[in-house]
C-alpha atoms as a PDB file:
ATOM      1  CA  UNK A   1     -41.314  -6.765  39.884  1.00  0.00           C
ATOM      2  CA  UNK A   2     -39.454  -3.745  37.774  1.00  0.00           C
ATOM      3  CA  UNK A   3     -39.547  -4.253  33.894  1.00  0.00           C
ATOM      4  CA  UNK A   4     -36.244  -3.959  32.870  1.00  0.00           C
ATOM      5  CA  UNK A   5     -38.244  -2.727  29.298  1.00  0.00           C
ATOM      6  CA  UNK A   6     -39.962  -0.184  30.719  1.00  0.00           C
ATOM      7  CA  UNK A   7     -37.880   2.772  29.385  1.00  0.00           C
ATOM      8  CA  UNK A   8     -38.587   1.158  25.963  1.00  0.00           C
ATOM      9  CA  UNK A   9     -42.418   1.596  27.144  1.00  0.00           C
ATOM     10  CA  UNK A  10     -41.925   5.302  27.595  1.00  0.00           C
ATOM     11  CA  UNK A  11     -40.257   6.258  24.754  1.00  0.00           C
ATOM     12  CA  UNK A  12     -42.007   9.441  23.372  1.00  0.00           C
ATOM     13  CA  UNK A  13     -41.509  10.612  19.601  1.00  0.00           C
ATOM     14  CA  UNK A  14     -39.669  13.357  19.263  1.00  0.00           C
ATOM     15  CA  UNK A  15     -39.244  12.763  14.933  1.00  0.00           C
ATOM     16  CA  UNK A  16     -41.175  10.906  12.210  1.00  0.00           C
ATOM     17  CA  UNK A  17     -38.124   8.442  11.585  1.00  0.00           C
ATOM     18  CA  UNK A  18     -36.763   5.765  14.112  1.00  0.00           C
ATOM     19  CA  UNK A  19     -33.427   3.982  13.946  1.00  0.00           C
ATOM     20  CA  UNK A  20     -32.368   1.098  15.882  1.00  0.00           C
ATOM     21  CA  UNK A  21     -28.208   0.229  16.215  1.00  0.00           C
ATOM     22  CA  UNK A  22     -26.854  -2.779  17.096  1.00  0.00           C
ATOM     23  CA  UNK A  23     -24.038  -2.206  18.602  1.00  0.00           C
ATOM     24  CA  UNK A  24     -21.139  -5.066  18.945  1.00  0.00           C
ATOM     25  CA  UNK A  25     -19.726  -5.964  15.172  1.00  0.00           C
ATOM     26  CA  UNK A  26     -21.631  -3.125  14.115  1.00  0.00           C
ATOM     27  CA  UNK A  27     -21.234   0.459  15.564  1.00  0.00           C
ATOM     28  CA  UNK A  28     -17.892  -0.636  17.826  1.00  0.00           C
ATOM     29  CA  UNK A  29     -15.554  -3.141  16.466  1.00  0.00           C
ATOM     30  CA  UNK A  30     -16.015  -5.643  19.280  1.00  0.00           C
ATOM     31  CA  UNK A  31     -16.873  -8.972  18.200  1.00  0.00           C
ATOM     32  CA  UNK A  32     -13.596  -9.972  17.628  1.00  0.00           C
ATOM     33  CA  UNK A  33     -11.879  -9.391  20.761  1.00  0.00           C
ATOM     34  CA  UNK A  34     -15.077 -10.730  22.670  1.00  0.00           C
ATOM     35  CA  UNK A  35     -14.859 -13.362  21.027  1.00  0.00           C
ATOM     36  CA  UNK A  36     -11.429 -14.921  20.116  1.00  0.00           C
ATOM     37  CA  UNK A  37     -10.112 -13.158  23.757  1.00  0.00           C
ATOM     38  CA  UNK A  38     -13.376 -13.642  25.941  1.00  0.00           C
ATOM     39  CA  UNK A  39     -16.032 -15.951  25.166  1.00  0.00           C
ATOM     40  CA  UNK A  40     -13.868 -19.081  23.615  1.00  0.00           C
ATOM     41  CA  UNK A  41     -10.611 -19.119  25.923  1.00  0.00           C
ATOM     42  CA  UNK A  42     -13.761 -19.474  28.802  1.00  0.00           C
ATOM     43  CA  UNK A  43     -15.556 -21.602  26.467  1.00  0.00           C
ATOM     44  CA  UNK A  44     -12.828 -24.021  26.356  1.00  0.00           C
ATOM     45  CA  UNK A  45     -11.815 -23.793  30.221  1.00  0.00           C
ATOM     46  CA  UNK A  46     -14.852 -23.772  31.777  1.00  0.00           C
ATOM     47  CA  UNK A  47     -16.912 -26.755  29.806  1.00  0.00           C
ATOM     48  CA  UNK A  48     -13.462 -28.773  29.325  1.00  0.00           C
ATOM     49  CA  UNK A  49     -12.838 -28.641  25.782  1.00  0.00           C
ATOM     50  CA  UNK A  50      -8.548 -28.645  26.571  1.00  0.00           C
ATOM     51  CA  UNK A  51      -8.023 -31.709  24.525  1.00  0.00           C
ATOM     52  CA  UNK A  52      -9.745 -30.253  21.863  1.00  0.00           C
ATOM     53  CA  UNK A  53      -9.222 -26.528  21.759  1.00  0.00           C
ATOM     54  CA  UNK A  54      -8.341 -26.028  18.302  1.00  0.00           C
ATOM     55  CA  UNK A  55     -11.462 -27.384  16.888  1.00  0.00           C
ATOM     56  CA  UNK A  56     -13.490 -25.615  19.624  1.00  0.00           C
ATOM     57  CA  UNK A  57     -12.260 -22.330  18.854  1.00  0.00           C
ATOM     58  CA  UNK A  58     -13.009 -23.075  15.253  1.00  0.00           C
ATOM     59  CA  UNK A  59     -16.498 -23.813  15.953  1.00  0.00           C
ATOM     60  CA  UNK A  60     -17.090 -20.822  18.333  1.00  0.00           C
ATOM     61  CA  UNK A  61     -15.206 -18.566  15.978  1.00  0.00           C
ATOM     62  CA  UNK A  62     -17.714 -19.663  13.261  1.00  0.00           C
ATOM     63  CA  UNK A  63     -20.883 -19.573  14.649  1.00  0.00           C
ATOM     64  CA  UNK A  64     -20.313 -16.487  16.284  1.00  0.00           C
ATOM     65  CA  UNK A  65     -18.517 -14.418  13.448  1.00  0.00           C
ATOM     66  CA  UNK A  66     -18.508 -16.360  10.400  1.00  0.00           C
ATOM     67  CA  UNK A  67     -21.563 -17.823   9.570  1.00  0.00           C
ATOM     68  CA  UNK A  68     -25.174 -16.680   9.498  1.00  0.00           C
ATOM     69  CA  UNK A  69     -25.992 -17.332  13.293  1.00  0.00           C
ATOM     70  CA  UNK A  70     -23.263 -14.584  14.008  1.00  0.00           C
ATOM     71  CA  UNK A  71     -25.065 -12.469  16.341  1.00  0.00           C
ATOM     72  CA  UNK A  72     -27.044 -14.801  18.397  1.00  0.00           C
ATOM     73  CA  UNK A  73     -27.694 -15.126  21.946  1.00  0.00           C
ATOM     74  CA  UNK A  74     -24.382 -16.756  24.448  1.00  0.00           C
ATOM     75  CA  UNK A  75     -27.140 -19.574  25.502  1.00  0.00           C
ATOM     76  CA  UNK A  76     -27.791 -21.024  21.821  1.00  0.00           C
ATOM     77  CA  UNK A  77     -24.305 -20.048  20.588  1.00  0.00           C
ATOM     78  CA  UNK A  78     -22.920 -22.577  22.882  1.00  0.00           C
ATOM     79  CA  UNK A  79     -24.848 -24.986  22.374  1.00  0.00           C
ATOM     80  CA  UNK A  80     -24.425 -25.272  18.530  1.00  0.00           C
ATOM     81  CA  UNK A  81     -20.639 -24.850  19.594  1.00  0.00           C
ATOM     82  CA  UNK A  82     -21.330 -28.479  21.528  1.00  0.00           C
ATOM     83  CA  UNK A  83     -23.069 -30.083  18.507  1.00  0.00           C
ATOM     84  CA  UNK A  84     -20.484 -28.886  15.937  1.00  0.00           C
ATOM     85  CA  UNK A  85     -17.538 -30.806  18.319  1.00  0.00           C
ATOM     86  CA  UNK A  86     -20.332 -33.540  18.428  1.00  0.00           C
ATOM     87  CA  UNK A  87     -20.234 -33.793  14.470  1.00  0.00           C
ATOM     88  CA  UNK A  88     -16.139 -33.886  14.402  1.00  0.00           C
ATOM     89  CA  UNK A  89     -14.336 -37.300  13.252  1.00  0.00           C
ATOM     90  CA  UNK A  90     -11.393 -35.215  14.815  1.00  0.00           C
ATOM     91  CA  UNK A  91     -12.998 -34.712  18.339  1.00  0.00           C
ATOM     92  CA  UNK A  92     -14.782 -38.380  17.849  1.00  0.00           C
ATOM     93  CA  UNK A  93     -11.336 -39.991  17.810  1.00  0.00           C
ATOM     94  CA  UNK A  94      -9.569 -37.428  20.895  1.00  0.00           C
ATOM     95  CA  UNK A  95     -12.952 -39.645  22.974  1.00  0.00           C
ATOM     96  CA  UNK A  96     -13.600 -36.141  24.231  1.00  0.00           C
ATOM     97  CA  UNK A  97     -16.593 -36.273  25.967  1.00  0.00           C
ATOM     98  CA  UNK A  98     -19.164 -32.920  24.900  1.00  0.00           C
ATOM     99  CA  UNK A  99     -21.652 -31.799  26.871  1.00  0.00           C
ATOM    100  CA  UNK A 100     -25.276 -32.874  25.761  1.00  0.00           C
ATOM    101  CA  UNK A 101     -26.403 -29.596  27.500  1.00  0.00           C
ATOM    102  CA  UNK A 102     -29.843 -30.651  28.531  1.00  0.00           C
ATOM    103  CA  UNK A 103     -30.387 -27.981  31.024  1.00  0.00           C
ATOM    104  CA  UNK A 104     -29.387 -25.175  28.860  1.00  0.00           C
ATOM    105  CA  UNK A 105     -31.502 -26.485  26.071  1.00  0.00           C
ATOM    106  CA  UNK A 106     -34.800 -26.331  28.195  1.00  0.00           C
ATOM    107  CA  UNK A 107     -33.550 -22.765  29.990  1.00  0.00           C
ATOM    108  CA  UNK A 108     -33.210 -21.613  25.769  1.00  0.00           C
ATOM    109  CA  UNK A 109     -36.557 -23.279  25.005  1.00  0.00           C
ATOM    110  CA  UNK A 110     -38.917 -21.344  27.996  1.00  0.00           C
ATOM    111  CA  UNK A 111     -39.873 -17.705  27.447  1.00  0.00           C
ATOM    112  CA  UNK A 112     -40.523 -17.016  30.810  1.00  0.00           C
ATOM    113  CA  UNK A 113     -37.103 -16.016  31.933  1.00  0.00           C
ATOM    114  CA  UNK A 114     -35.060 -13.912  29.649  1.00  0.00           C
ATOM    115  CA  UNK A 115     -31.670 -15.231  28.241  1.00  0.00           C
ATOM    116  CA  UNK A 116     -29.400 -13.267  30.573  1.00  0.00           C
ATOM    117  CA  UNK A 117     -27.210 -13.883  33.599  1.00  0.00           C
ATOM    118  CA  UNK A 118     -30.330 -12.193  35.460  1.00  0.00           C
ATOM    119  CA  UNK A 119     -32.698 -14.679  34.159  1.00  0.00           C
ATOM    120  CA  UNK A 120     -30.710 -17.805  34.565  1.00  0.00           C
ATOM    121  CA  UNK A 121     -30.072 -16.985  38.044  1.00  0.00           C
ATOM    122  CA  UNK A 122     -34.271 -16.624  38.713  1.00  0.00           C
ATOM    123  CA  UNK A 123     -34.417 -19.988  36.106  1.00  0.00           C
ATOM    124  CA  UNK A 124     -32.161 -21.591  38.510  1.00  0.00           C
ATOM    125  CA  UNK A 125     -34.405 -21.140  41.592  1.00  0.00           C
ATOM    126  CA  UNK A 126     -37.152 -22.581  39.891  1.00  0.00           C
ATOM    127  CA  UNK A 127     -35.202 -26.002  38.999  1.00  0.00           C
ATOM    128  CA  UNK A 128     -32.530 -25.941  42.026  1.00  0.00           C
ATOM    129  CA  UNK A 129     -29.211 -28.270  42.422  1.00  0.00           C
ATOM    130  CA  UNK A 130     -28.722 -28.476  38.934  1.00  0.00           C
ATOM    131  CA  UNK A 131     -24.746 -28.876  38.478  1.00  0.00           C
ATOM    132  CA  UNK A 132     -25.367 -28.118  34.786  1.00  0.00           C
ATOM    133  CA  UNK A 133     -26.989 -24.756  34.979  1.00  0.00           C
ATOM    134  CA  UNK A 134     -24.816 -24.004  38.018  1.00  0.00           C
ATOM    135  CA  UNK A 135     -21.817 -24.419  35.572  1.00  0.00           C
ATOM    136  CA  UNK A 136     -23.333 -22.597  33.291  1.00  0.00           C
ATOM    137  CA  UNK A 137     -23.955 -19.641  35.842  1.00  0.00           C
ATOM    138  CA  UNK A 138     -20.087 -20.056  36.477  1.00  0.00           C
ATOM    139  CA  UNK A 139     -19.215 -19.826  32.589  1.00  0.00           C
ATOM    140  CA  UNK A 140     -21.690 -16.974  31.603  1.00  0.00           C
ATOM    141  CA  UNK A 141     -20.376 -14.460  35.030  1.00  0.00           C
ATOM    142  CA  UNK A 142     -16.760 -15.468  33.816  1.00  0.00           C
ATOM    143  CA  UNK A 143     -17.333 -14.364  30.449  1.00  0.00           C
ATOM    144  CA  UNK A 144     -18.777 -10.721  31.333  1.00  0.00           C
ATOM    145  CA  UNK A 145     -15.663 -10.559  33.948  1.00  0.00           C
ATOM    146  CA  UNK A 146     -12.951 -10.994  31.100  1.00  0.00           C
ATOM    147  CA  UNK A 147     -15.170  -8.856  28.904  1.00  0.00           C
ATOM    148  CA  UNK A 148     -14.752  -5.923  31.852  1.00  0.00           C
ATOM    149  CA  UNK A 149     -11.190  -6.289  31.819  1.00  0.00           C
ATOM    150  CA  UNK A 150     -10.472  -6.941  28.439  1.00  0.00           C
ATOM    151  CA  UNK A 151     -12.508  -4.899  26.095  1.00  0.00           C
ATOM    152  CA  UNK A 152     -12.198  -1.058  26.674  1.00  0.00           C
ATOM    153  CA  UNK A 153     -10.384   1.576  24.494  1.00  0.00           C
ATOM    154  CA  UNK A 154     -12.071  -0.364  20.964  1.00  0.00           C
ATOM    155  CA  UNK A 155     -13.613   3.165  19.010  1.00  0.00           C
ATOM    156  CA  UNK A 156     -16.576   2.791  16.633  1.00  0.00           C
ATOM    157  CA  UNK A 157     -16.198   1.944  13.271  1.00  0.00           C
ATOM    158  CA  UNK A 158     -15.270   5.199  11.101  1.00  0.00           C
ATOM    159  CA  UNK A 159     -18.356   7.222  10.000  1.00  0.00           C
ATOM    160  CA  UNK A 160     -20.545   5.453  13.130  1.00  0.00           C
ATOM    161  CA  UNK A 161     -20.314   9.298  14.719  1.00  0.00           C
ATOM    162  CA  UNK A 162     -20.908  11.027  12.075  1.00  0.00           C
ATOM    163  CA  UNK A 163     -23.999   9.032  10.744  1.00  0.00           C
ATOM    164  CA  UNK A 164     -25.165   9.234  14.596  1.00  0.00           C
ATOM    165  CA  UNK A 165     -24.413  13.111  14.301  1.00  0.00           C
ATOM    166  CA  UNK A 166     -26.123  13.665  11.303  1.00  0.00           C
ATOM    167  CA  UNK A 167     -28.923  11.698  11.950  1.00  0.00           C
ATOM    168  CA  UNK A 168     -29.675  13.084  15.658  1.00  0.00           C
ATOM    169  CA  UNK A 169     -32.012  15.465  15.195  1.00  0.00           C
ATOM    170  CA  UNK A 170     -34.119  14.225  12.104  1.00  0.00           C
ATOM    171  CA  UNK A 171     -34.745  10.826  13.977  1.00  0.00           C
ATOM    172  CA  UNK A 172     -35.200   8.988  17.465  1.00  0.00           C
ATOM    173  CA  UNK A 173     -32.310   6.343  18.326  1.00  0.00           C
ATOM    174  CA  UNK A 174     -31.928   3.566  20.617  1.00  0.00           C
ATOM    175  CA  UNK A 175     -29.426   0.968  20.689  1.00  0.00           C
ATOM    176  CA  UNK A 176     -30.889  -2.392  20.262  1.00  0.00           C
ATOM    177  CA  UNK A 177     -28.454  -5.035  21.449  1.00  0.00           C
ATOM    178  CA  UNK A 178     -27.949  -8.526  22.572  1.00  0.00           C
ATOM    179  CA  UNK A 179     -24.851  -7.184  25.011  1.00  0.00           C
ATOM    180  CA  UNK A 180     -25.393  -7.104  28.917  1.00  0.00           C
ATOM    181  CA  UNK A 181     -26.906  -3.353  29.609  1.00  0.00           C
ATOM    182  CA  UNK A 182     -23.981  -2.896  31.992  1.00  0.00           C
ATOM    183  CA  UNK A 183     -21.360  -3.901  29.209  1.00  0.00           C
ATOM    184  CA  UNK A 184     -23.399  -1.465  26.590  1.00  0.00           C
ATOM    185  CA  UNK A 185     -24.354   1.528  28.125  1.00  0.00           C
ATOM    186  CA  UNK A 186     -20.050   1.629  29.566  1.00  0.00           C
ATOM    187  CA  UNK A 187     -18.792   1.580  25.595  1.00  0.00           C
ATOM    188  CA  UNK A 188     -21.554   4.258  24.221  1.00  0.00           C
ATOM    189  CA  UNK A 189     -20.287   6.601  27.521  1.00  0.00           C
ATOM    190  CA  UNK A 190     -16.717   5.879  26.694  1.00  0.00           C
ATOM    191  CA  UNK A 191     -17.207   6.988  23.432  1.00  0.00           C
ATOM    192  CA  UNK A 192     -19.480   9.639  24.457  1.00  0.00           C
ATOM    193  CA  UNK A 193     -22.014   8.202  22.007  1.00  0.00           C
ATOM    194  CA  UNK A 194     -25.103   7.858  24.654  1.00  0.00           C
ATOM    195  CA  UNK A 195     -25.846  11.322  23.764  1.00  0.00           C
ATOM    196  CA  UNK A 196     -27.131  10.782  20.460  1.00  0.00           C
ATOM    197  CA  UNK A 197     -29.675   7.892  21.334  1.00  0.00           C
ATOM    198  CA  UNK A 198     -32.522   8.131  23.433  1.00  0.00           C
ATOM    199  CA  UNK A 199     -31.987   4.830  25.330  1.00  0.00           C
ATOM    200  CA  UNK A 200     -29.722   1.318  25.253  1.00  0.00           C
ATOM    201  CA  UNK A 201     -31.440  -1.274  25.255  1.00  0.00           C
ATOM    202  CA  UNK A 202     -29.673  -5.104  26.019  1.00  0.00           C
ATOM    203  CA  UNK A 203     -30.191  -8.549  26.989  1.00  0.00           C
ATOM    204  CA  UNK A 204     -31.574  -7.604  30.010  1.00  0.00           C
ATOM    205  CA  UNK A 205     -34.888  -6.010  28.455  1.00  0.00           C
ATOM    206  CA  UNK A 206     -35.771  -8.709  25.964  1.00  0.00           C
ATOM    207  CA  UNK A 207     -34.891 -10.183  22.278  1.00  0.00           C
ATOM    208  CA  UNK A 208     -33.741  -7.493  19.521  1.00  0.00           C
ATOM    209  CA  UNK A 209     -37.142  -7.693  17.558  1.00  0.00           C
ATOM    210  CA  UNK A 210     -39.338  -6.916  21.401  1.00  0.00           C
ATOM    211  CA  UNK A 211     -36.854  -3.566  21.678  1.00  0.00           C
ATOM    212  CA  UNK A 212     -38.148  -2.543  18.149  1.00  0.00           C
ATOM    213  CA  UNK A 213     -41.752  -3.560  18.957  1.00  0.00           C
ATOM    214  CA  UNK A 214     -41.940  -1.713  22.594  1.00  0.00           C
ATOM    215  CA  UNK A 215     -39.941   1.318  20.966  1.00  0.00           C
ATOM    216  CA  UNK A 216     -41.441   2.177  17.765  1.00  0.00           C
ATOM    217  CA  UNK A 217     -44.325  -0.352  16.693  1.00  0.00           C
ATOM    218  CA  UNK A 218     -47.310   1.820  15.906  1.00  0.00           C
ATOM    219  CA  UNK A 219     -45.636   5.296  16.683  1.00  0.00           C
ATOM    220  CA  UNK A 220     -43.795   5.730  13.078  1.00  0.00           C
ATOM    221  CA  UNK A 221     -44.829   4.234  10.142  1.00  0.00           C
ATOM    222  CA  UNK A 222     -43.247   0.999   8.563  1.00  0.00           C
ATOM    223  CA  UNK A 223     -40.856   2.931   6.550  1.00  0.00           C
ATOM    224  CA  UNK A 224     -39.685   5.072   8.612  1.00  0.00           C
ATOM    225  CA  UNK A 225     -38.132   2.404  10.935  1.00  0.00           C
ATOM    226  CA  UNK A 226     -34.638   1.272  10.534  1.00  0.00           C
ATOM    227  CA  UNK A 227     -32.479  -1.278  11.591  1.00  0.00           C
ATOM    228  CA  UNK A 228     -28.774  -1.342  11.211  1.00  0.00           C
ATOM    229  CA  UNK A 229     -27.002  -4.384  12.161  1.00  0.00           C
ATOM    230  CA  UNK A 230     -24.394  -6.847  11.160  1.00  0.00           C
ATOM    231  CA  UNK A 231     -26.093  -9.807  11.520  1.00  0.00           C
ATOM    232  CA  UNK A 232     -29.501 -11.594  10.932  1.00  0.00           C
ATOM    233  CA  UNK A 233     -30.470 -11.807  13.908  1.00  0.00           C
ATOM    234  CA  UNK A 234     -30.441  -7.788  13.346  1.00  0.00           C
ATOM    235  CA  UNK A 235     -32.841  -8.195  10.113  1.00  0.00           C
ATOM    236  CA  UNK A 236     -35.035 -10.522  11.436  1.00  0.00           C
ATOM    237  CA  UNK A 237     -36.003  -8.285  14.178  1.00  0.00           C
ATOM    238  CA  UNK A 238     -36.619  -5.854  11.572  1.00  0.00           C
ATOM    239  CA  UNK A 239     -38.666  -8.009   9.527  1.00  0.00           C
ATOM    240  CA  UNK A 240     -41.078  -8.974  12.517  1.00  0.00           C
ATOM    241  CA  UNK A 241     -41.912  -5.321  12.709  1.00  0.00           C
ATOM    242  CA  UNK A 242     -42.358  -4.325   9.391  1.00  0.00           C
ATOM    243  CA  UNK A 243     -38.748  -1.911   9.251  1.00  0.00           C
ATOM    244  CA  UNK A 244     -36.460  -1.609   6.948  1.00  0.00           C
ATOM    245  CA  UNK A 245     -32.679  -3.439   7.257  1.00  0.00           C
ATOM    246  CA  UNK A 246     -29.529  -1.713   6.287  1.00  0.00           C
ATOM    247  CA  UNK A 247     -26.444  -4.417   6.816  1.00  0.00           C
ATOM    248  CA  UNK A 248     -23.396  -3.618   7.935  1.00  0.00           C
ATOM    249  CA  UNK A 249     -21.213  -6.334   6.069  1.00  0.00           C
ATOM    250  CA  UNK A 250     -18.633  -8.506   8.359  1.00  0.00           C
ATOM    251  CA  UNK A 251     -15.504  -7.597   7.477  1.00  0.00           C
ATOM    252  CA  UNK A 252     -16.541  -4.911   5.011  1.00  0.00           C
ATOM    253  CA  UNK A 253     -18.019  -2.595   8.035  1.00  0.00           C
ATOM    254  CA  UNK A 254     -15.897   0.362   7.149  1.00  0.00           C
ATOM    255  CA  UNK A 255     -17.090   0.802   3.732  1.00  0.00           C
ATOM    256  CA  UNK A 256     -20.977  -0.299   4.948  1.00  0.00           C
ATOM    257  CA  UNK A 257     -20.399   2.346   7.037  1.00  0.00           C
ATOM    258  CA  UNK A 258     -19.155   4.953   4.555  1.00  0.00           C
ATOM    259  CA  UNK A 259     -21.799   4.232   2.409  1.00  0.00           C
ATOM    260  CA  UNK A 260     -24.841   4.388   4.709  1.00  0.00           C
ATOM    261  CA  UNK A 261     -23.555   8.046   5.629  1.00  0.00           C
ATOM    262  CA  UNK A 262     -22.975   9.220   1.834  1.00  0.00           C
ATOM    263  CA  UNK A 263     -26.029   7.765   0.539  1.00  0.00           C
ATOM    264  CA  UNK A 264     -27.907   5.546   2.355  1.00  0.00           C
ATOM    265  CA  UNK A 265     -29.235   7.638   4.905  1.00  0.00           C
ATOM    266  CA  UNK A 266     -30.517  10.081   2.665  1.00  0.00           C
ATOM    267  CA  UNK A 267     -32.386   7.275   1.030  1.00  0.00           C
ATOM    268  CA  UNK A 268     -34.116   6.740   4.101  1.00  0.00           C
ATOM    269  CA  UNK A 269     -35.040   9.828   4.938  1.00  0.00           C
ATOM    270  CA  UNK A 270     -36.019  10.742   1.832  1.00  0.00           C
ATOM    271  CA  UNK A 271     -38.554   8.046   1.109  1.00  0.00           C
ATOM    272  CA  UNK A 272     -36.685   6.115  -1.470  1.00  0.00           C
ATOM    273  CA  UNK A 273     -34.759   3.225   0.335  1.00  0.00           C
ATOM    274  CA  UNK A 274     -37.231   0.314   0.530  1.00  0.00           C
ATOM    275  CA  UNK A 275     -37.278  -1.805  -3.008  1.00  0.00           C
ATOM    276  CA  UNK A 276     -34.886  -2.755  -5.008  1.00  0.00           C
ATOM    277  CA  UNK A 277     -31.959  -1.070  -3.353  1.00  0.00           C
ATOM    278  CA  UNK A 278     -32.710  -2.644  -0.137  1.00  0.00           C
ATOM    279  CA  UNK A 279     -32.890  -6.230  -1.530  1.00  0.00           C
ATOM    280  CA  UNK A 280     -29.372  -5.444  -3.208  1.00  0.00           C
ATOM    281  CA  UNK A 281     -28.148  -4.520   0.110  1.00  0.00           C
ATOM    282  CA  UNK A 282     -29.146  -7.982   1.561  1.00  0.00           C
ATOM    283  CA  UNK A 283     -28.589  -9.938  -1.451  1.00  0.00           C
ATOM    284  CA  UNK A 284     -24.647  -8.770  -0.458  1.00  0.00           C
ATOM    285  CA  UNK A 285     -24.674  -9.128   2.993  1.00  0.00           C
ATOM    286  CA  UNK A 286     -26.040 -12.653   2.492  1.00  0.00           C
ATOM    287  CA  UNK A 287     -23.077 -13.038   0.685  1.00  0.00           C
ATOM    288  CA  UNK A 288     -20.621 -12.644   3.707  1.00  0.00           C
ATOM    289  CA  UNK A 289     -22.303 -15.004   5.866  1.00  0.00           C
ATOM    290  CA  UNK A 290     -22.075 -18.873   4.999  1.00  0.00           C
ATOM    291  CA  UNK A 291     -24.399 -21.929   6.788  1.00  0.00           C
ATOM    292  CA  UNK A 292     -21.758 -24.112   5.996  1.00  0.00           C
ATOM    293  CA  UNK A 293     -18.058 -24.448   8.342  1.00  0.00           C
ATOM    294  CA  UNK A 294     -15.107 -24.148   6.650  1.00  0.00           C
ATOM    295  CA  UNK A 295     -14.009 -27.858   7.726  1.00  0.00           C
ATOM    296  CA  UNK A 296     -17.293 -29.067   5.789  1.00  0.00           C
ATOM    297  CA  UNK A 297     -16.795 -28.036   2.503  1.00  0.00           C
END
């Protein structure tokens, strides 16, 4: 069988420094439209949540941009969109049935298949006939369809090309993603921003922090790894390889951006970024991202 990671494998340094991009919510301004236009509306048809659509789009809305899980996985998104409609007095009284979600919860908990449409469908020939993950299948395909037809024409967050410009030939660059390949590698063309990184790595070739480790663990040292990313998902996969974090701040991602190209990236290249000005950096973007929904506090 092909490794979809194998690219990742054969990366060759070209530079001393490495930087990883996420690339939804931070380089292209997409997690809005994905998510208010393509994952809830198919949330809501597809799993039955009619009679109580305006609390499910509240709950998807929040775990997926407003909170600190924004960033994570479709699989485990969904389900803490299920247990948040659990918790409601509102649903509770509407006798809306929720899913439990079994299925999905033991195709999140295995490592052997990776959390993409690919590996559900090989998941779903080991543990056949099961109308859960076959809904599931349904949901996730439906998803990426509206995401083809919906999403195009959205331009990367001012100062995204120039950083990539300026940093393109003092450092090797791959996106590191969550995002279907297909759906990634069609918005860097677009944009004609492939040309700047050296591969684009998505769902398809493992988690966030396994594209850092196969890409640059042991080939640079610690500080002279980078991650930029808009969520901690992004940072954690930085921490588990001993790189360095610059946040791009949810609804700030303008000015993040502005400032990582007039002085943050010379910080980083220069030696002088890990410390105390990183921790400031996080101590704000924790700042943006609450644990807490809105309709529990």
């Amino acid at each position: 069988m092909t490794d979809p990671a194998q690219p990742l494998r054969d990366l060759q340094p070209q530079f001393e420094f490495f930087i990883g991009i996420d690339s939804d919510g931070c380089a292209f301004d997409t997690m809005e439209i994905k998510h208010k236009e393509c994952f809830t509306p198919n949330i809501i048809k597809h799993w039955d949540l009619q009679p109580v659509s305006k609390y499910a789009r509240e709950a998807a809305e929040f775990v997926n941009l407003y909170s600190k899980w924004r960033g994570i996985n479709r699989w485990p998104a969904l389900v803490m969109v299920f247990d948040l409609l659990r918790e409601r007095d509102e649903v509770r009284r509407r006798g809306v049935s929720i899913p439990q979600a079994n299925s999905i919860r033991a195709f999140i908990d295995q490592e052997q298949y990776p959390h993409s449409n690919d590996g559900l469908q090989a998941y779903m020939q080991a543990h056949p006939g099961d109308p859960e993950l076959e809904r599931g299948m349904v949901w996730t395909t439906a998803v990426n369809a509206t995401i083809a037809d919906m999403v195009h024409g959205v331009p990367p967050f001012p100062y995204v090309r120039e950083s990539l410009q300026a940093m393109h030939a003092k450092a090797d660059m791959i996106v590191v993603s969550a995002t279907p390949c297909e759906a990634l590698n069609k918005e860097w063309d677009e944009h004609d921003l492939a040309q700047y990184v050296s591969a684009i790595a998505g769902q398809e070739m493992g988690k966030k922090a396994v594209h850092l480790k196969l890409a640059a663990a042991g080939r640079y040292e610690p500080d002279h790894i980078l991650m930029i990313g808009d969520a901690p998902g992004d940072r954690r996969a930085a921490k588990a390889n001993d790189a360095l974090f610059y946040p791009i701040n949810p609804g700030d991602e303008e000015r993040s951006w502005q400032h990582f190209y007039d002085e943050a990236m010379d910080r980083f290249f220069a030696g002088t970024y890990a410390g105390d000005y990183e921790a400031s950096l996080n101590a704000e973007f924790e700042r943006y991202l609450p644990d807490t929904p809105p309709w529990k506090r």
